[in-house]
C-alpha atoms as a PDB file:
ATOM      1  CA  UNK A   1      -5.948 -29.821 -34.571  1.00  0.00           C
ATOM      2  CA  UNK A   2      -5.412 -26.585 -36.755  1.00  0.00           C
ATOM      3  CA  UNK A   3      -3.105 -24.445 -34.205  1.00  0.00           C
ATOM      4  CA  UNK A   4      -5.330 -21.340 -33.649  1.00  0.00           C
ATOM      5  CA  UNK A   5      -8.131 -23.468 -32.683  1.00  0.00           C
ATOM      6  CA  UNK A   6      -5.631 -25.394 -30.447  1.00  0.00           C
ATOM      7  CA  UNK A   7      -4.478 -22.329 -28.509  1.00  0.00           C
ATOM      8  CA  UNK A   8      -8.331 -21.036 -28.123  1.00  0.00           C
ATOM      9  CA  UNK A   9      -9.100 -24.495 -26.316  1.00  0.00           C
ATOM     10  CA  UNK A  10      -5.765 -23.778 -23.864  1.00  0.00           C
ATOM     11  CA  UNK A  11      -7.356 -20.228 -23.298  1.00  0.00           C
ATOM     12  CA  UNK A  12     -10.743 -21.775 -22.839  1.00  0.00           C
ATOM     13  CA  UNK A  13      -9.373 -24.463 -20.339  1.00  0.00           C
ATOM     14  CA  UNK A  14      -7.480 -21.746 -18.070  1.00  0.00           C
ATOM     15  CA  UNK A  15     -10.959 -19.871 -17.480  1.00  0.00           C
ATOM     16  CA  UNK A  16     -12.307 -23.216 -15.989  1.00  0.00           C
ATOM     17  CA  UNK A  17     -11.678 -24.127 -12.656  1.00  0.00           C
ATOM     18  CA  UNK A  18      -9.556 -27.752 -11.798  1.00  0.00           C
ATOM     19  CA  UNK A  19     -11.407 -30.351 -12.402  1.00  0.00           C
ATOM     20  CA  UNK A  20     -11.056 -31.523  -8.742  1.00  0.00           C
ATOM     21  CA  UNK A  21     -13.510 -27.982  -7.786  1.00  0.00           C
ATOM     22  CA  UNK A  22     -16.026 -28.795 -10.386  1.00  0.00           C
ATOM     23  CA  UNK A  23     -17.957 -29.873  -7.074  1.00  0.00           C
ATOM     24  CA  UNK A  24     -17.527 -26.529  -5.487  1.00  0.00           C
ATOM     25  CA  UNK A  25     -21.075 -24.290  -4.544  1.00  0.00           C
ATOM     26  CA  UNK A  26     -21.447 -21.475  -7.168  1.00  0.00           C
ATOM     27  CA  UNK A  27     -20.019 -17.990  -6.495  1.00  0.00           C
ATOM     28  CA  UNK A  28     -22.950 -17.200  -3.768  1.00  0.00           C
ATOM     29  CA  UNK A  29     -21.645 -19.192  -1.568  1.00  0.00           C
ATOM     30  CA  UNK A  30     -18.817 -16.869  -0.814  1.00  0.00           C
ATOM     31  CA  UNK A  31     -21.379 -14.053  -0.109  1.00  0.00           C
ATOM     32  CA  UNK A  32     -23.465 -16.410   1.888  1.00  0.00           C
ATOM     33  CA  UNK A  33     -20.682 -17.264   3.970  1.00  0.00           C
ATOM     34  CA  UNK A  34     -19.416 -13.289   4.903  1.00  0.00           C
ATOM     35  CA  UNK A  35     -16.717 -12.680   2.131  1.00  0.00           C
ATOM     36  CA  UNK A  36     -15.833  -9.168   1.499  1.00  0.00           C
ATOM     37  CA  UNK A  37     -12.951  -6.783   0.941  1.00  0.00           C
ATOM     38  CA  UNK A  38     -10.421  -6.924   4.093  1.00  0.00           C
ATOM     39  CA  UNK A  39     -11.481 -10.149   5.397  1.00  0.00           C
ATOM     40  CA  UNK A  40      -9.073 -12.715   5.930  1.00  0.00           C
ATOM     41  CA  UNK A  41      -8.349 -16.606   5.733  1.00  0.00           C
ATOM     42  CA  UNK A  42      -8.210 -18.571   8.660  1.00  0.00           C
ATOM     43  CA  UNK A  43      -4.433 -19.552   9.489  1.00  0.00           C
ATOM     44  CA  UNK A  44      -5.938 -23.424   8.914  1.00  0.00           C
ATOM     45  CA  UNK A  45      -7.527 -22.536   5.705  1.00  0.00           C
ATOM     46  CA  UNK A  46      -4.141 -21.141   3.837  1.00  0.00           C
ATOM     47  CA  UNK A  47      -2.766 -24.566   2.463  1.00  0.00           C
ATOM     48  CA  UNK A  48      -5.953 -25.494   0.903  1.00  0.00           C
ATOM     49  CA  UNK A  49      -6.203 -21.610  -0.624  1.00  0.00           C
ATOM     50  CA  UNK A  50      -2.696 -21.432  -1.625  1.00  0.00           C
ATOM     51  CA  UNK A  51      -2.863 -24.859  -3.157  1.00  0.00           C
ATOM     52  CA  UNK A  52       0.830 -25.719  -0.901  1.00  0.00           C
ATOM     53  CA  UNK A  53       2.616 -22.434  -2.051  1.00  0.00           C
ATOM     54  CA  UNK A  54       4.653 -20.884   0.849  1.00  0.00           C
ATOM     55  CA  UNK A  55       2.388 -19.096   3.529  1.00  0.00           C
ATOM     56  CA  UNK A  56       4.574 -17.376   5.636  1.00  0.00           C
ATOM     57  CA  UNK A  57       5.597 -18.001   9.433  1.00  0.00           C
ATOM     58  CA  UNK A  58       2.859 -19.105  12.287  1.00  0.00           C
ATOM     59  CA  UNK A  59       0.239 -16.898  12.738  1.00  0.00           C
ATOM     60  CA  UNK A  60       0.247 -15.705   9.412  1.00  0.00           C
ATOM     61  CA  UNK A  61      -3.095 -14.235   7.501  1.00  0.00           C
ATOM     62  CA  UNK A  62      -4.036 -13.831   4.077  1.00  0.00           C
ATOM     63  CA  UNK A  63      -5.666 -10.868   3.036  1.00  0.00           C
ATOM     64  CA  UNK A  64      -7.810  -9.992   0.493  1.00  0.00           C
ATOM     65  CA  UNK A  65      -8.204  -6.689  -1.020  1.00  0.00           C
ATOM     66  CA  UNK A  66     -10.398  -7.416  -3.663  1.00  0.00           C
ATOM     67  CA  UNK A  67     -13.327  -5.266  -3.936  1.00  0.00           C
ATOM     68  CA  UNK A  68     -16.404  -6.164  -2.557  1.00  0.00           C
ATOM     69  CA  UNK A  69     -18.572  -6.571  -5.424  1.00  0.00           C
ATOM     70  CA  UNK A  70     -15.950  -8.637  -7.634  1.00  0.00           C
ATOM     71  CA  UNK A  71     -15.375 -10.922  -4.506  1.00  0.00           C
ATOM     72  CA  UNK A  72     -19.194 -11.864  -5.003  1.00  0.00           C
ATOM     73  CA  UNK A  73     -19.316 -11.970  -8.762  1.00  0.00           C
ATOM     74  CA  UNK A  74     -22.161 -14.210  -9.898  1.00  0.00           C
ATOM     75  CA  UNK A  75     -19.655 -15.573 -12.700  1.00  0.00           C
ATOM     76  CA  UNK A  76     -16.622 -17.577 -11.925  1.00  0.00           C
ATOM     77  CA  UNK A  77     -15.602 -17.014 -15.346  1.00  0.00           C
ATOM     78  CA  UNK A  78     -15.459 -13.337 -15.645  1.00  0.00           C
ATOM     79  CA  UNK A  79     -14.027 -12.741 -12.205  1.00  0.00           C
ATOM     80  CA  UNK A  80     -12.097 -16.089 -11.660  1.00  0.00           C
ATOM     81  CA  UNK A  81      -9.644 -15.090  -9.353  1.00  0.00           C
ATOM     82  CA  UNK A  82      -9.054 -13.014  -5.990  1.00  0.00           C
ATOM     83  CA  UNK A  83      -6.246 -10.969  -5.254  1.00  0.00           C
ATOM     84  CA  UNK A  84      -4.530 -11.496  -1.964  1.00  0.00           C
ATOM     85  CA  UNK A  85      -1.287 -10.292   0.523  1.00  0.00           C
ATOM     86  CA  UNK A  86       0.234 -12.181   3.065  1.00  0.00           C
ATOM     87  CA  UNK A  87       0.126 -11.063   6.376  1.00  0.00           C
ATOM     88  CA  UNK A  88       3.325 -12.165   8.431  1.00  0.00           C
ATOM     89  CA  UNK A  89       2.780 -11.377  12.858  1.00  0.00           C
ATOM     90  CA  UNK A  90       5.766  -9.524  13.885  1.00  0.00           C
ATOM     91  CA  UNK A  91       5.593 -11.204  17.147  1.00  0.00           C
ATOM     92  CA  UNK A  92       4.572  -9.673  21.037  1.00  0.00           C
ATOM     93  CA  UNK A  93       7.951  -8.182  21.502  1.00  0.00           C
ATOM     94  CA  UNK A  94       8.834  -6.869  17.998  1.00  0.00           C
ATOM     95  CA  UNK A  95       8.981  -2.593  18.156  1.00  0.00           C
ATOM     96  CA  UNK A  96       7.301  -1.478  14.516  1.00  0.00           C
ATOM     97  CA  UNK A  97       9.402   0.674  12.710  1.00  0.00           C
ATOM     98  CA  UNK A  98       7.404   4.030  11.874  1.00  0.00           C
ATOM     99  CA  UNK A  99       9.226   4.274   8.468  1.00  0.00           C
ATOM    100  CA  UNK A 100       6.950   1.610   7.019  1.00  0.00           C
ATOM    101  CA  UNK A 101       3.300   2.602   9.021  1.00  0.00           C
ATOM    102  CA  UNK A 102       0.813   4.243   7.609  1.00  0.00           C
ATOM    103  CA  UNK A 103       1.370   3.360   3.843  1.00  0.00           C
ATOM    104  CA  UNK A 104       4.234   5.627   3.009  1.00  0.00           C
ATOM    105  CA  UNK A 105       6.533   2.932   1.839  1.00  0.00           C
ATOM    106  CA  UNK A 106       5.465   1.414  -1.205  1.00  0.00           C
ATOM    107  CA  UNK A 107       7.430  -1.745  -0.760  1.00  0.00           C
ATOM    108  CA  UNK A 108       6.264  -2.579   2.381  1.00  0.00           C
ATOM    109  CA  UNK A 109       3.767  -1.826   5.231  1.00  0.00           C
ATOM    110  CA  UNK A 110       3.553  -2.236   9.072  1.00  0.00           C
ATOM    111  CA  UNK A 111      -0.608  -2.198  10.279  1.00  0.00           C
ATOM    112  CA  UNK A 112      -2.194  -3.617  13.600  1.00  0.00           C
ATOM    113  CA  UNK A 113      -5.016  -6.308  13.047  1.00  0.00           C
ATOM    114  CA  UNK A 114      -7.138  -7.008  15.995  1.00  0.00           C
ATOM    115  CA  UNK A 115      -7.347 -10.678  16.703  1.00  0.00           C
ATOM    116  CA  UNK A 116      -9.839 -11.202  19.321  1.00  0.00           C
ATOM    117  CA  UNK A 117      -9.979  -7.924  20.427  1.00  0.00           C
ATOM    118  CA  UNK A 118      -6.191  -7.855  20.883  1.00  0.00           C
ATOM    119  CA  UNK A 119      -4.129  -5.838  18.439  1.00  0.00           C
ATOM    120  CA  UNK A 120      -1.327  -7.525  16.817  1.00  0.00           C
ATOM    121  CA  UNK A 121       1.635  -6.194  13.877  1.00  0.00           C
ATOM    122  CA  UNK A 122       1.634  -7.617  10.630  1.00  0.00           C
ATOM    123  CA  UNK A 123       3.935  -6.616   8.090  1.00  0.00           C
ATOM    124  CA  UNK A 124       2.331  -6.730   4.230  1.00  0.00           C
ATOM    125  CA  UNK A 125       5.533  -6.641   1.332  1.00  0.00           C
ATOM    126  CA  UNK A 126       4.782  -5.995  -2.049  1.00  0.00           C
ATOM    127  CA  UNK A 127       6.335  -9.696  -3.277  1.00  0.00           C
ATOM    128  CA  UNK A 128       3.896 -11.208  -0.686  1.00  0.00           C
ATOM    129  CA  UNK A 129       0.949 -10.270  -3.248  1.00  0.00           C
ATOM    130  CA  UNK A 130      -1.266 -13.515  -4.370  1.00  0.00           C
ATOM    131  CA  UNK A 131      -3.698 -14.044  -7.023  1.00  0.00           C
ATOM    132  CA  UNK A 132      -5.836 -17.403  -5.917  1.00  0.00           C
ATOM    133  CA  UNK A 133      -9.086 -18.966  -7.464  1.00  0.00           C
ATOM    134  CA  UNK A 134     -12.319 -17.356  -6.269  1.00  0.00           C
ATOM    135  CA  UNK A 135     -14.295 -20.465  -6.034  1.00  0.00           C
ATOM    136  CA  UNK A 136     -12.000 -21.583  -3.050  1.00  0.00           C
ATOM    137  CA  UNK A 137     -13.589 -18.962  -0.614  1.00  0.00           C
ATOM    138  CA  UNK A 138     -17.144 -21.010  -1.780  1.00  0.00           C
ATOM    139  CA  UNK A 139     -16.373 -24.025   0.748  1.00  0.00           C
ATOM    140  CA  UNK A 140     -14.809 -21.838   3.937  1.00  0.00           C
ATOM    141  CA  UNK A 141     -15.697 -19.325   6.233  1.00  0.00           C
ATOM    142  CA  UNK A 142     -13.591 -15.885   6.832  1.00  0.00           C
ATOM    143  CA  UNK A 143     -11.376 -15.746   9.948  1.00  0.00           C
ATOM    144  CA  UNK A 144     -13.862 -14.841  12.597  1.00  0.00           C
ATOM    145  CA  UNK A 145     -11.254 -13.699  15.360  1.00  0.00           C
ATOM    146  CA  UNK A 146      -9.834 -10.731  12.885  1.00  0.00           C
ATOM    147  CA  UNK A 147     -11.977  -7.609  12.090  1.00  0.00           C
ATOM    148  CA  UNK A 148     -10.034  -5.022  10.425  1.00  0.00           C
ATOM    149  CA  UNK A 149     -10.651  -1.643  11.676  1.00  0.00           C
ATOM    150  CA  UNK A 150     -11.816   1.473   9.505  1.00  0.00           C
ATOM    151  CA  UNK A 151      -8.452   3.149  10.349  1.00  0.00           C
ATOM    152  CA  UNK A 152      -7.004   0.120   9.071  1.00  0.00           C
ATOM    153  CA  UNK A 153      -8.992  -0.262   5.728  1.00  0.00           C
ATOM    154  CA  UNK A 154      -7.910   3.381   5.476  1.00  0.00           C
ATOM    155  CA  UNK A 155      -4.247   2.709   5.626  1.00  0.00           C
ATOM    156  CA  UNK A 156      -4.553  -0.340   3.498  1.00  0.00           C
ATOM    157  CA  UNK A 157      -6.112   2.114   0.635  1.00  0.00           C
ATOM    158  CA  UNK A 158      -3.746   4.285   1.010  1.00  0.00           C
ATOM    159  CA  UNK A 159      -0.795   1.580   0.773  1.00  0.00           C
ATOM    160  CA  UNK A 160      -2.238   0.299  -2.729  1.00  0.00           C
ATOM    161  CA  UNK A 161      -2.974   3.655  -4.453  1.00  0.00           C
ATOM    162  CA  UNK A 162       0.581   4.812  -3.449  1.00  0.00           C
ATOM    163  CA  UNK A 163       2.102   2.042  -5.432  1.00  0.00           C
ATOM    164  CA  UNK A 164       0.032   2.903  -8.267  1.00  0.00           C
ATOM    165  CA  UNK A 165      -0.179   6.482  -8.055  1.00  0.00           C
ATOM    166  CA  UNK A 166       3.668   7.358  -8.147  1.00  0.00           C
ATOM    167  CA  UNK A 167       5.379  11.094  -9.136  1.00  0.00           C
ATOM    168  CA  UNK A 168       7.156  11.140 -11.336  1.00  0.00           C
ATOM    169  CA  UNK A 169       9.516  15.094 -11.059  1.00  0.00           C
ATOM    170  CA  UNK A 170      10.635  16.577 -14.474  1.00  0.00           C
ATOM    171  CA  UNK A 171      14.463  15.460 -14.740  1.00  0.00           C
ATOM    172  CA  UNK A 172      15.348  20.022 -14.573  1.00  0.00           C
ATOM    173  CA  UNK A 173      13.451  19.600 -11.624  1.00  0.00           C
ATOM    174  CA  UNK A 174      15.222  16.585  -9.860  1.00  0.00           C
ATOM    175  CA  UNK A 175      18.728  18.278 -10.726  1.00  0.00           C
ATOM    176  CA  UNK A 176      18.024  21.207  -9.378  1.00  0.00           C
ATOM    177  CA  UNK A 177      16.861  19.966  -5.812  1.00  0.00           C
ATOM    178  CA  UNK A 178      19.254  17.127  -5.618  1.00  0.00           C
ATOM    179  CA  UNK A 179      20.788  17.964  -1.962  1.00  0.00           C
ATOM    180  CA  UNK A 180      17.937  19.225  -0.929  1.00  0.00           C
ATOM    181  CA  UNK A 181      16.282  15.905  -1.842  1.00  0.00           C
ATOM    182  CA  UNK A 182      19.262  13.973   0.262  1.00  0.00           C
ATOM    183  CA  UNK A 183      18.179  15.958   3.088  1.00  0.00           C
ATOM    184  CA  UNK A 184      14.752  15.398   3.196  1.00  0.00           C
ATOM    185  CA  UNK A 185      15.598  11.498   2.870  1.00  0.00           C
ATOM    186  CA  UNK A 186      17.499  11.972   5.969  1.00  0.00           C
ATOM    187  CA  UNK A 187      15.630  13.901   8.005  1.00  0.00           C
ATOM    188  CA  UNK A 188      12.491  11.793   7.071  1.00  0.00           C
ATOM    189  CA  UNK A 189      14.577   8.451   8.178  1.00  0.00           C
ATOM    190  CA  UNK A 190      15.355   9.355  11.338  1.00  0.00           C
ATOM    191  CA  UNK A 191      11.992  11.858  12.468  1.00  0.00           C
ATOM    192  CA  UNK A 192       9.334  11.294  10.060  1.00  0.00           C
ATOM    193  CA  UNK A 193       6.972   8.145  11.506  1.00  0.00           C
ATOM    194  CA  UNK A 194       4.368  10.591  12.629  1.00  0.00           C
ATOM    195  CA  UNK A 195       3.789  11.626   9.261  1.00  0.00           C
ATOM    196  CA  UNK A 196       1.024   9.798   7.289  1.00  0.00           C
ATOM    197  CA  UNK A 197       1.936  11.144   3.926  1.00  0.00           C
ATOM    198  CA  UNK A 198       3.680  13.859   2.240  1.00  0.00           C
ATOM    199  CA  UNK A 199       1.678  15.662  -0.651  1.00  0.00           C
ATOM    200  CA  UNK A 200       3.323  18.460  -3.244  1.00  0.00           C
ATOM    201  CA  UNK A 201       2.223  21.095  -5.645  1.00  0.00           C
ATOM    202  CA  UNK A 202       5.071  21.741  -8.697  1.00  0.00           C
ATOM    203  CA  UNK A 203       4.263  25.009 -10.416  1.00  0.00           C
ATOM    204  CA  UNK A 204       4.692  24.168 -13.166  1.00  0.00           C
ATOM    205  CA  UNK A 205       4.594  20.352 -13.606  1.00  0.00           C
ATOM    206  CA  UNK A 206       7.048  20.707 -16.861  1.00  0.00           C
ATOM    207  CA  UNK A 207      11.387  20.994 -18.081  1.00  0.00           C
ATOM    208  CA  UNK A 208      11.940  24.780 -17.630  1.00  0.00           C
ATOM    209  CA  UNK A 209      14.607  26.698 -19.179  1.00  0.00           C
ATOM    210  CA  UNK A 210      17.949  27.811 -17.073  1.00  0.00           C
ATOM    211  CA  UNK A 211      16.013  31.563 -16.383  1.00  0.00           C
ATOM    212  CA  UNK A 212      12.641  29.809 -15.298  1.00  0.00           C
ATOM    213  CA  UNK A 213      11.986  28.723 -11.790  1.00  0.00           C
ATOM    214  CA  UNK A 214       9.905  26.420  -9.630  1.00  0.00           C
ATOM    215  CA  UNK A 215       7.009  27.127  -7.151  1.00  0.00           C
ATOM    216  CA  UNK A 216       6.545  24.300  -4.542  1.00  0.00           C
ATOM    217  CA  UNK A 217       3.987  23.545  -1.922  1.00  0.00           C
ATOM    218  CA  UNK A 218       4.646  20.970   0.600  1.00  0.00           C
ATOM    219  CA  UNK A 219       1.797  19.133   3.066  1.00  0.00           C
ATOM    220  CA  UNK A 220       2.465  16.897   5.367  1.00  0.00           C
ATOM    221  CA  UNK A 221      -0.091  15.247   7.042  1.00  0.00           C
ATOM    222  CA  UNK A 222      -0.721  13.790  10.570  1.00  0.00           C
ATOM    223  CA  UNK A 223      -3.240  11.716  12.446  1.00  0.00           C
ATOM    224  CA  UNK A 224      -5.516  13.749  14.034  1.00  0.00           C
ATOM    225  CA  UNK A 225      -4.869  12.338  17.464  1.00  0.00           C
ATOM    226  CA  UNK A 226      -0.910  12.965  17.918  1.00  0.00           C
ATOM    227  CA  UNK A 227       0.247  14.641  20.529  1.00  0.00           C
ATOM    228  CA  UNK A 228       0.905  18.392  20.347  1.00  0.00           C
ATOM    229  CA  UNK A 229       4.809  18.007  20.683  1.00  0.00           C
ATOM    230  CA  UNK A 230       5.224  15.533  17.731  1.00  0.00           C
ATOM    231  CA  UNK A 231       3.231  17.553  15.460  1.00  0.00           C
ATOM    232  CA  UNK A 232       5.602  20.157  16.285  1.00  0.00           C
ATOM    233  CA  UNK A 233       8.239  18.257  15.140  1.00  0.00           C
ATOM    234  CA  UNK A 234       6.876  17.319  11.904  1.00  0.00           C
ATOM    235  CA  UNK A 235       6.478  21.036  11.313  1.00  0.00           C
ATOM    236  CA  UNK A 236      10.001  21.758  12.599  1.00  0.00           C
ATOM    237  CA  UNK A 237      11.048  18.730   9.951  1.00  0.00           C
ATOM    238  CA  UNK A 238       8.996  20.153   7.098  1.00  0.00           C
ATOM    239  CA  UNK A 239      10.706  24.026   7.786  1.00  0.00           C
ATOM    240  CA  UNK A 240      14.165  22.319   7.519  1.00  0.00           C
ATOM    241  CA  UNK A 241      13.369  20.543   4.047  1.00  0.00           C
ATOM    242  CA  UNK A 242      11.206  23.692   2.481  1.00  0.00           C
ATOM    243  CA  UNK A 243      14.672  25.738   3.933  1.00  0.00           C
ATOM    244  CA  UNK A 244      16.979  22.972   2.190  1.00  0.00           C
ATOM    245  CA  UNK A 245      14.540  23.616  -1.151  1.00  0.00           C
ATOM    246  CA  UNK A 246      13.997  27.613  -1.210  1.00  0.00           C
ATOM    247  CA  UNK A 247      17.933  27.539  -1.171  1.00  0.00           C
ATOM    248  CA  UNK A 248      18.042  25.783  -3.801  1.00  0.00           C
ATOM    249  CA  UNK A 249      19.043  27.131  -7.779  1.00  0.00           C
ATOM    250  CA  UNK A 250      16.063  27.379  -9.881  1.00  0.00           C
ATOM    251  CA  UNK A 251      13.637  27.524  -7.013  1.00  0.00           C
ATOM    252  CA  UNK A 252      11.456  30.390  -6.472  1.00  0.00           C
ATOM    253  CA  UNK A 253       9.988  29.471  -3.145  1.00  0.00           C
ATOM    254  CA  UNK A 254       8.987  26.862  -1.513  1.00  0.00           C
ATOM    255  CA  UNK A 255       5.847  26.716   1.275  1.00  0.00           C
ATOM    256  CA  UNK A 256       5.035  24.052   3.771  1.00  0.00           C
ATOM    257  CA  UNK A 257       2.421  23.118   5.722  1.00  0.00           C
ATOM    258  CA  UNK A 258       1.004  20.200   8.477  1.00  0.00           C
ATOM    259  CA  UNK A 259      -2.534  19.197   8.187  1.00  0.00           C
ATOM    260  CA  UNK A 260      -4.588  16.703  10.297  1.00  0.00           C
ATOM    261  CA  UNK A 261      -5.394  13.804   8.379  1.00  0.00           C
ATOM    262  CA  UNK A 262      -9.742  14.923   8.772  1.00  0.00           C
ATOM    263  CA  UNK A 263      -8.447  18.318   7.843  1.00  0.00           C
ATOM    264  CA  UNK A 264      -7.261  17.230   4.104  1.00  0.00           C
ATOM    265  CA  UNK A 265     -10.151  17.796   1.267  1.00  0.00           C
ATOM    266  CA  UNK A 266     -10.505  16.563  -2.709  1.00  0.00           C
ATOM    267  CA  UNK A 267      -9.027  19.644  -3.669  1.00  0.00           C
ATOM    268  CA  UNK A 268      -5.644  18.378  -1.842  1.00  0.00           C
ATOM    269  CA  UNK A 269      -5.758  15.434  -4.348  1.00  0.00           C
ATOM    270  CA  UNK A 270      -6.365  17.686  -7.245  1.00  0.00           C
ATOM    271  CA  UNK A 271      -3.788  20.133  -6.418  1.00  0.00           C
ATOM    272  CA  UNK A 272      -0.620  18.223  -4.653  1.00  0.00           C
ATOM    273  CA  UNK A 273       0.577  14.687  -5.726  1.00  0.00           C
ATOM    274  CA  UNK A 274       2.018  11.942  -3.578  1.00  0.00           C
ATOM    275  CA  UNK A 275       5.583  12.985  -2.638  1.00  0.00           C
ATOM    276  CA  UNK A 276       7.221   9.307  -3.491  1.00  0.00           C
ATOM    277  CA  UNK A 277       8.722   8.190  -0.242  1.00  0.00           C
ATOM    278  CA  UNK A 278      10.636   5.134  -2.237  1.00  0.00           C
ATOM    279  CA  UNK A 279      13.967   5.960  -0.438  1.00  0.00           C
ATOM    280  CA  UNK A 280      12.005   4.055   3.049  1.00  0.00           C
ATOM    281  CA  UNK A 281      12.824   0.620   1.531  1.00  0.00           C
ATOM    282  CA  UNK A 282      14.379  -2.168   2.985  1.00  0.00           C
ATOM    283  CA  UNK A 283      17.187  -1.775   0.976  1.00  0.00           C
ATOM    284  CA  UNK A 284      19.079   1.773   1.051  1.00  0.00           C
ATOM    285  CA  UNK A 285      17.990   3.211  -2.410  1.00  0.00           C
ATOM    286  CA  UNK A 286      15.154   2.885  -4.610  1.00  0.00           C
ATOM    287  CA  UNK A 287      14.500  -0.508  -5.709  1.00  0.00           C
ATOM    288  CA  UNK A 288      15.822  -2.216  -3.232  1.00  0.00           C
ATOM    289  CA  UNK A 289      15.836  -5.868  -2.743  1.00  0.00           C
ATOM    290  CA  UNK A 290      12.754  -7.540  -0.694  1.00  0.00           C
ATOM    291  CA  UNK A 291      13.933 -10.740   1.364  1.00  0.00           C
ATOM    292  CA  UNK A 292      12.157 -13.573   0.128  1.00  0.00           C
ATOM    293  CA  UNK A 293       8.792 -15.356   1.511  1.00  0.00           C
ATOM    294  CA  UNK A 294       9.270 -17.726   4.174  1.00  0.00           C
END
C-alpha cells in the first residue's frame, strides 16, 4: 500500500471505536441514561472507563467537564471522546487548605461534593486530567449519590478558565514591582483563603519608557456570605500589597478594592484580568512539580 493512503487508513481506524464496543448503543444512550456536564462515574464504573489506567485512592470519582451538548453528540465520530478529572476524597479528618479552594490555583483545586447529602473534599490536579471514549458512558448510569452543587459548578468554571486565561505582565512592568510582588505572595500564603480571586487593571497594558509610569487597580473578591471580620482582613491584606505597589519605582498609584462575589459585573472581565496566583502550587515557585497519580 502506497504510504499516504496507508497513513489515511491509521487516521481512519483511530476515529473508530475498539472493535470489542462495536456492540455499544449509539450516542443517545448516554442522554437517555442522565449524562451531562459535572456528573460523575460511579467508583465501580472507573476500571471499565479508564480501560485499567490508575484511578486514584478509594472513594475516588471521575469527573467530567465536558459540555453538555458535546457529551450527547449524535456522532461518535465527530465528538469521540470525553474529557475527564479525577477526583481523589481527602478523607473525614483531612483540614482543606484555603490556598487551593475556590479555583485560584491553577495546578490544583480543593471543592466539596455532596455524596448522599453529606459533603465530602476532593482534591482535582491538573495531571489528573483524562480524555476517555464517549461511547463508554452508552452502557452505564451516572453516580446517583453525587449531585454537584451550583456553587460548585461555579468554582469548577472558574478553575478551568484560570488555567486558560493566564496574565501575562509586560517584563518593565514585572521589574519594577518585583518586591512588591514577593510580598503579595506572602501575605496571600499565609491570609488569603477567603479570597475567591484577585482581578487587575494595568494602565497601560504595554513596555514603558524609564519616565512613564503605571496605573493599577486591584479587586479582590469574596463570597458573599463571609463573615464581616474576614472580609476585613482581606481588605486590610489588599491595603498592605496596593501600599507595597504605590511605593514602588515606576508606579503612579495603585487602588484596591473588595467586592462580593454577586457584586462583580461583565465590565469587571472587560476591564481587570486574572491576577495569576501560580506562586499557590504545591511546589514553592511557579511550575512546580505535581506528585504523581496513585
Amino acid at each position: 500500500m502506497p504510504f499516504p493512503r496507508l497513513i489515511r487508513s491509521l487516521f481512519r481506524a483511530v476515529a473508530q471505536p475498539p472493535t470489542a464496543d462495536q456492540d455499544l448503543p449509539g450516542p443517545e444512550a448516554i442522554k437517555e441514561r442522565g449524562w451531562r456536564q459535572w456528573s460523575c462515574v460511579a467508583c465501580d464504573d472507573m476500571p471499565r472507563v479508564l480501560d485499567g489506567a490508575p484511578h486514584g485512592a478509594d472513594g475516588a470519582r471521575l469527573l467530567v467537564v465536558t459540555q453538555s451538548c458535546d457529551l450527547v453528540h449524535e456522532s461518535y465520530e465527530n465528538e469521540p471522546v470525553v474529557e475527564t478529572f479525577l477526583c481523589e476524597p481527602l478523607g473525614p479528618d483531612h483540614q482543606p487548605d484555603g490556598n487551593f479552594t475556590a479555583g485560584k490555583n491553577p495546578r490544583s483545586l480543593l471543592i466539596q461534593i455532596p455524596i448522599e447529602g453529606t459533603d465530602h473534599w476532593f482534591r482535582l490536579r491538573s495531571n489528573g486530567r483524562a480524555l476517555v471514549p464517549r461511547h463508554r458512558l452508552a452502557r452505564i448510569d451516572p453516580d446517583p449519590l453525587v449531585v454537584v452543587t451550583d456553587k460548585t459548578e461555579r468554582t469548577l468554571q472558574r478553575w478551568l478558565i484560570n488555567r486558560m486565561m493566564r496574565t501575562a505582565f509586560p517584563d518593565v512592568f514585572n521589574d519594577r514591582t518585583q518586591r512588591a510582588r514577593n510580598k503579595l505572595e506572602s501575605r496571600l500564603k499565609k491570609g488569603g483563603a477567603s479570597l475567591l480571586g484577585l482581578y487587575i487593571n494595568l494602565t497601560p497594558w504595554k513596555e514603558l519608557p524609564g519616565d512613564q509610569s503605571y496605573a493599577i487597580d486591584f479587586v479582590g473578591l469574596v463570597d458573599e456570605g463571609l463573615a464581616m471580620e474576614q472580609r476585613k482582613a482581606i481588605d486590610r491584606l489588599l491595603g498592605e500589597v496596593a501600599l507595597a505597589y504605590d511605593q514602588s519605582e515606576g508606579i503612579a498609584r495603585c487602588d484596591y478594592q473588595v467586592l462580593d462575589e454577586d457584586e462583580a459585573t461583565l465590565r469587571l472581565l472587560r476591564t481587570h484580568r486574572v491576577f495569576p496566583l501560580d506562586f499557590m502550587s504545591l511546589g514553592d515557585k511557579p511550575g512546580g512539580d505535581l506528585p504523581p497519580l496513585a
